[in-house]
Protein backbone atom coordinates (compact mmCIF):
# COMPACT_ATOMS: atom_id res chain seq x y z
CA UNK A 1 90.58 -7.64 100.00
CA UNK A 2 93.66 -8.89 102.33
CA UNK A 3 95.66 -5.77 101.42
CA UNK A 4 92.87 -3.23 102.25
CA UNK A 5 92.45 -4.56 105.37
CA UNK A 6 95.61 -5.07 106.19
CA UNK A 7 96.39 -0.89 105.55
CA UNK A 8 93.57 -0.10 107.41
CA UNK A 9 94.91 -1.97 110.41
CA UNK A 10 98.02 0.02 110.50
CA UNK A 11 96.15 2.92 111.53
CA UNK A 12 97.61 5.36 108.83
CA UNK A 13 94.80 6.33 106.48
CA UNK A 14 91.59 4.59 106.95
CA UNK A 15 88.96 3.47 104.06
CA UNK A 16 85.83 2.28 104.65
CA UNK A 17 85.09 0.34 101.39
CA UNK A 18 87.38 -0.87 98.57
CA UNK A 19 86.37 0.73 95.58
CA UNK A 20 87.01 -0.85 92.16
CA UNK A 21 89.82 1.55 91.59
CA UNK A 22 91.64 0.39 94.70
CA UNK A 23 91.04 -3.42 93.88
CA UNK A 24 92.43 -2.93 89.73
CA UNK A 25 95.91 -1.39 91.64
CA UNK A 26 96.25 -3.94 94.23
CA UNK A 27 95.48 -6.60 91.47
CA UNK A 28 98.08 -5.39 89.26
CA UNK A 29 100.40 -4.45 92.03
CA UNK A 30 100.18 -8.53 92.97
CA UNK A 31 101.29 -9.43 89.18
CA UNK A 32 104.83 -7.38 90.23
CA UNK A 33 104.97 -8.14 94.08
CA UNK A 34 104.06 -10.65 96.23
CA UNK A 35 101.80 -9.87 99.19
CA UNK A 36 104.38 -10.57 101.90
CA UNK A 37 106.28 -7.41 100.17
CA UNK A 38 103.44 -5.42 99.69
CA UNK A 39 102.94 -5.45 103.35
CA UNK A 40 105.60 -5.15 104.59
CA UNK A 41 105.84 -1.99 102.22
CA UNK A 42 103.07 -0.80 104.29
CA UNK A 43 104.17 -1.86 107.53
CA UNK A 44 107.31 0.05 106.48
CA UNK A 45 105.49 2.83 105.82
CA UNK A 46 103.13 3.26 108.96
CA UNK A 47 106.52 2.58 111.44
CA UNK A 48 107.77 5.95 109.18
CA UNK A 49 104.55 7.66 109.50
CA UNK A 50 103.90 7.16 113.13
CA UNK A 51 107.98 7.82 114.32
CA UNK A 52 108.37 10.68 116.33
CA UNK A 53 112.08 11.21 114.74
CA UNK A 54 110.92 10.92 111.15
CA UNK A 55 109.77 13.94 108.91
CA UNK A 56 107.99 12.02 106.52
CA UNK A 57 104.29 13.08 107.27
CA UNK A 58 102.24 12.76 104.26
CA UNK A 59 99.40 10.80 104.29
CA UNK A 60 98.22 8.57 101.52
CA UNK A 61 95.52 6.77 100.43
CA UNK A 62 95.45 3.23 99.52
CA UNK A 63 95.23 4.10 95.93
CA UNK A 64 98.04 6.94 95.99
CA UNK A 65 100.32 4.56 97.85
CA UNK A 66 99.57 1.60 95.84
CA UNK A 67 100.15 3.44 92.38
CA UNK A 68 102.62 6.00 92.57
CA UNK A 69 106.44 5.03 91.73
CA UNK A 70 107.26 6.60 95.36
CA UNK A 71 104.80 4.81 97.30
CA UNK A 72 105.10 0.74 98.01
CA UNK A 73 107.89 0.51 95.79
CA UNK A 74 109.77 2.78 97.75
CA UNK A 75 108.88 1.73 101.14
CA UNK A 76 109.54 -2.38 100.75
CA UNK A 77 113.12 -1.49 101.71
CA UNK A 78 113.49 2.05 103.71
CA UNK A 79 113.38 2.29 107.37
CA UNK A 80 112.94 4.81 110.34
CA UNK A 81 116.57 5.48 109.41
CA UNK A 82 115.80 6.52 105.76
CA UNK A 83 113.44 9.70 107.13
CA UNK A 84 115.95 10.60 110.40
CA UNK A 85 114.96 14.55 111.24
CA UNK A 86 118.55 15.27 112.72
CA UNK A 87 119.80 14.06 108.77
CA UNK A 88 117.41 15.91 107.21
CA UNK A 89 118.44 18.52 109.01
CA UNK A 90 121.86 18.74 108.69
């Protein structure tokens, strides 16, 4: 599975083994996105994740980021900029 691996490369939240779970959400994800989007969502995601000026800290599984309305949706278009601490913190 492209998209598994491809996660697990980012270095955010690793899985050993797809499970069928993960495979029926990437599958259906793939009907709405196409995989350049999907990973970039990701790639999005792990810049946010790993930034030392972001707050955004949670860490997600494949399956929670892949399903939920504010996972790869979300992240195919935010940036660094999105998650700023010195915003948030105003």
């Amino acid at each position: 599975m492209l998209l598994w691996q491809h996660r697990n490369s980012l270095e955010v939240y690793y899985e050993q083994i797809p499970t069928a779970d993960m495979q029926t959400i990437a599958h259906a994800r793939l009907l709405e996105y196409d995989i350049e989007e999907i990973k970039k969502s990701m790639d999005n995601y792990a810049k946010i994740y790993k930034s030392e000026n972001t707050y955004r800290k949670h860490k997600r599984s494949f399956h929670e980021f892949m399903s939920r309305k504010n996972g790869m949706p979300v992240f195919r278009n935010k940036t660094e900029k999105d998650y700023d601490k010195k915003t948030f913190e105003k």
